[in-house]
Protein backbone atom coordinates (compact mmCIF):
# COMPACT_ATOMS: atom_id res chain seq x y z
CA UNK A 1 -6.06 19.72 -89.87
CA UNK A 2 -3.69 16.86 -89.82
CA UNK A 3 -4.07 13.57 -88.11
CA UNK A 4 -1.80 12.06 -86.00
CA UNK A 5 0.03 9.75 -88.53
CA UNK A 6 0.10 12.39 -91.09
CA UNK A 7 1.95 14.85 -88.63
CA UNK A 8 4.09 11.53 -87.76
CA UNK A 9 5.09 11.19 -91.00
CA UNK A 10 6.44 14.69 -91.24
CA UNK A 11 8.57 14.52 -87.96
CA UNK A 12 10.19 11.38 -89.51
CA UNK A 13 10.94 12.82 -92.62
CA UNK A 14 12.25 15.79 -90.87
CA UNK A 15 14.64 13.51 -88.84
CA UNK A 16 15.33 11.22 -92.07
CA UNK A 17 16.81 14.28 -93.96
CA UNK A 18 18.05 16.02 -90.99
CA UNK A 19 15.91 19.02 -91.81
CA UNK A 20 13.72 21.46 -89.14
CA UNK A 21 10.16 20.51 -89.26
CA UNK A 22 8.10 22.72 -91.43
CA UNK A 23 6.11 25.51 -89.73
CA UNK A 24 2.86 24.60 -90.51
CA UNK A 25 3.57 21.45 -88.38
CA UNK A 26 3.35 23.95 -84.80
CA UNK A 27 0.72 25.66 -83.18
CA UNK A 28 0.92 29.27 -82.88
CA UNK A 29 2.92 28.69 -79.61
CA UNK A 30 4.70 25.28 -78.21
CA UNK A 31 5.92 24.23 -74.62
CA UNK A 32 9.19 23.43 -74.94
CA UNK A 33 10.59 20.70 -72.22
CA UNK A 34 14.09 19.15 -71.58
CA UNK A 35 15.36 16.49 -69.11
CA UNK A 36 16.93 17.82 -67.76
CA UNK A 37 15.86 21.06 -67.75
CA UNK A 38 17.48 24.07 -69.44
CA UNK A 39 16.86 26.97 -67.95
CA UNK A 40 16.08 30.32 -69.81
CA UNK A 41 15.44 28.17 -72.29
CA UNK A 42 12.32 25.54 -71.99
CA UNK A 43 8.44 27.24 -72.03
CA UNK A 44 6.67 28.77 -74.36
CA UNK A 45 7.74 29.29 -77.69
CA UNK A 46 6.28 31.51 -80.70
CA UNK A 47 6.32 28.82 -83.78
CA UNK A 48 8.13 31.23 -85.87
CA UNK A 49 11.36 31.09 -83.34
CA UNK A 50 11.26 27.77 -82.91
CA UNK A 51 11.32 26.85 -86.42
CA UNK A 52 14.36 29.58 -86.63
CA UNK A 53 16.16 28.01 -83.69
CA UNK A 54 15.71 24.51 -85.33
CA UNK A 55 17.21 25.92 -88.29
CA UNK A 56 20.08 27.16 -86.47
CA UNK A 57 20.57 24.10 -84.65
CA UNK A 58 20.21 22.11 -87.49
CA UNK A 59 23.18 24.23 -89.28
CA UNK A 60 25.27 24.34 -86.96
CA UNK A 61 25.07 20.41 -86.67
CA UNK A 62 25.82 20.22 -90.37
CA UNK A 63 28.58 22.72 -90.31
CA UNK A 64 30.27 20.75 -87.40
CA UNK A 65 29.86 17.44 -88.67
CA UNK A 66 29.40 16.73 -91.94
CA UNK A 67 27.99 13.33 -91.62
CA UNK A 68 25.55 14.48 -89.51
CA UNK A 69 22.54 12.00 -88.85
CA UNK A 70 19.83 10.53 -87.10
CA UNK A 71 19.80 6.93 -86.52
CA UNK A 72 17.61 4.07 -84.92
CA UNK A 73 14.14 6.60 -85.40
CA UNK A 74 10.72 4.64 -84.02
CA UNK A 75 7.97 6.30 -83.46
CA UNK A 76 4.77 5.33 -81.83
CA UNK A 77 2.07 7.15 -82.67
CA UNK A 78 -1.27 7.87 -80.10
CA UNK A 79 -4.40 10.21 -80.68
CA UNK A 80 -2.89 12.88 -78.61
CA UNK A 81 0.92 12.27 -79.32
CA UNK A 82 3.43 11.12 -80.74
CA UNK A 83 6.46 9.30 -78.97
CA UNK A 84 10.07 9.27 -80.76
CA UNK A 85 13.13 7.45 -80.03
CA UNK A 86 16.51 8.36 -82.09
CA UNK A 87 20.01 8.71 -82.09
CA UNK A 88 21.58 11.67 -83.45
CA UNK A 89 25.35 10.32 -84.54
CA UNK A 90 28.32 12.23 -86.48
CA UNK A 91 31.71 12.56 -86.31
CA UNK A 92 33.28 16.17 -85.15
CA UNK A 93 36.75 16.99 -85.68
CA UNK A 94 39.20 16.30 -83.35
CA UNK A 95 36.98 14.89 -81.15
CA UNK A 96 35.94 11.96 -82.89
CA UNK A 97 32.50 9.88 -83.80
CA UNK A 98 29.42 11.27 -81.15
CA UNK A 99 26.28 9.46 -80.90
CA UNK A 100 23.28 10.64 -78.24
CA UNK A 101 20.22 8.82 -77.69
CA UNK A 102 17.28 11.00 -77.84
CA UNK A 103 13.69 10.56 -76.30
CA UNK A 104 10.93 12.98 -77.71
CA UNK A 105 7.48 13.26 -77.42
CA UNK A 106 5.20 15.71 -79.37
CA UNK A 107 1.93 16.77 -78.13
CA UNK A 108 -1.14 17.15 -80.44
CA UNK A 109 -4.29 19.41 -80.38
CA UNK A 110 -6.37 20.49 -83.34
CA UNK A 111 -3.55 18.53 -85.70
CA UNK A 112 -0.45 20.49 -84.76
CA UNK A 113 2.28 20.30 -82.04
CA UNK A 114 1.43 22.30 -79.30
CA UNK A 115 4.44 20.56 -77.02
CA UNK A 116 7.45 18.72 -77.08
CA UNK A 117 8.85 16.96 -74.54
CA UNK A 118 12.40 16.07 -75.17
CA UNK A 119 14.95 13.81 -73.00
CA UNK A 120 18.75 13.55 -73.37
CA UNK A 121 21.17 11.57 -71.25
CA UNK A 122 22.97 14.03 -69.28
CA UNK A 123 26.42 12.60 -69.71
CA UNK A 124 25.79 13.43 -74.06
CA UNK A 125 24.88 17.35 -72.71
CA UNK A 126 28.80 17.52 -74.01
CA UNK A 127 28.66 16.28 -77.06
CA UNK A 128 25.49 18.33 -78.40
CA UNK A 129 27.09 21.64 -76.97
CA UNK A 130 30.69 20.94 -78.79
CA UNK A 131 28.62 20.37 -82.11
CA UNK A 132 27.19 23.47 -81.45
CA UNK A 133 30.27 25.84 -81.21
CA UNK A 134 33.19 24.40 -83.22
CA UNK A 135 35.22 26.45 -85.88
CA UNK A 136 32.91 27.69 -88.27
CA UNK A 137 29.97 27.41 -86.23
CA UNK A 138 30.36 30.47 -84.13
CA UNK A 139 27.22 32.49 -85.92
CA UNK A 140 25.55 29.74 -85.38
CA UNK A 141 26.20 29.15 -81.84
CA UNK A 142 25.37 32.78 -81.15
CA UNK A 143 22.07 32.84 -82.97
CA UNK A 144 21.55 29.90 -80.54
CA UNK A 145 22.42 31.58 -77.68
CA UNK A 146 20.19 35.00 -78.75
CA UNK A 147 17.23 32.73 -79.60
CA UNK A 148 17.17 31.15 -76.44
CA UNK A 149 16.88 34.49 -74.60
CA UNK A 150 14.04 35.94 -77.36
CA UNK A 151 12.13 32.73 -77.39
CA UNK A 152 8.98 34.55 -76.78
């Protein structure tokens, strides 16, 4: 079982490197929240698609923008949670240097995630979505899409 500033310390390092979290870091299953809300996509997850879908996310990220980053990470860290605040930055072709301000907040039980509560500013929805489906990307973007519809 890991305490809370253990698990914190592997969620920053996972944001430092721009890497997925590792899977021993989730509970067998995670509630998955967005605001705003995606639908077909946030509920329950099985760890084992998260992780893939962070993978795939993650990929795609680095295959669209090869300085891909996250910036300005704090964390504050409670017995139950675990609050984040970053910005994910980059620069995609064509379209210039992005940077999105992201709010997250990880729920703890038994010293793994069992939810994660993440907020975006709507008017960045763009941004994330471009970096998503760019040349090159286009496996990527449809492992997305499939993983969002077998979540569970």
């Amino acid at each position: 079982m890991r305490s809370p500033e253990q698990l914190a310390v592997k969620i920053l390092e996972s944001f430092a490197f721009a890497q997925p979290l590792s899977l021993e870091c989730y509970a067998p299953h995670i509630d998955l929240r967005h605001d705003p809300v995606v639908p077909d996509f946030d509920g329950v997850w099985e760890r084992e698609a998260l992780f893939k879908h962070t993978q795939t996310e993650m990929a795609a990220w680095h295959a669209s923008m090869p300085d891909f980053r996250f910036e300005k990470i704090s964390l504050v860290i409670e017995a139950d949670s675990i609050r984040m605040q970053l910005t994910l930055m980059g620069t995609l072709a064509g379209k210039g240097a992005i940077s999105v301000p992201v709010r997250q907040s990880y729920q703890i039980a038994n010293g793994v995630i069992v939810g994660i509560e993440a907020w975006v500013d709507p008017t960045k929805i763009p941004d994330l979505m471009g970096a998503m489906a760019p040349a090159g990307t286009a496996a990527a973007a449809s492992d997305y899409t499939e993983l969002r519809q077998d979540r569970r």
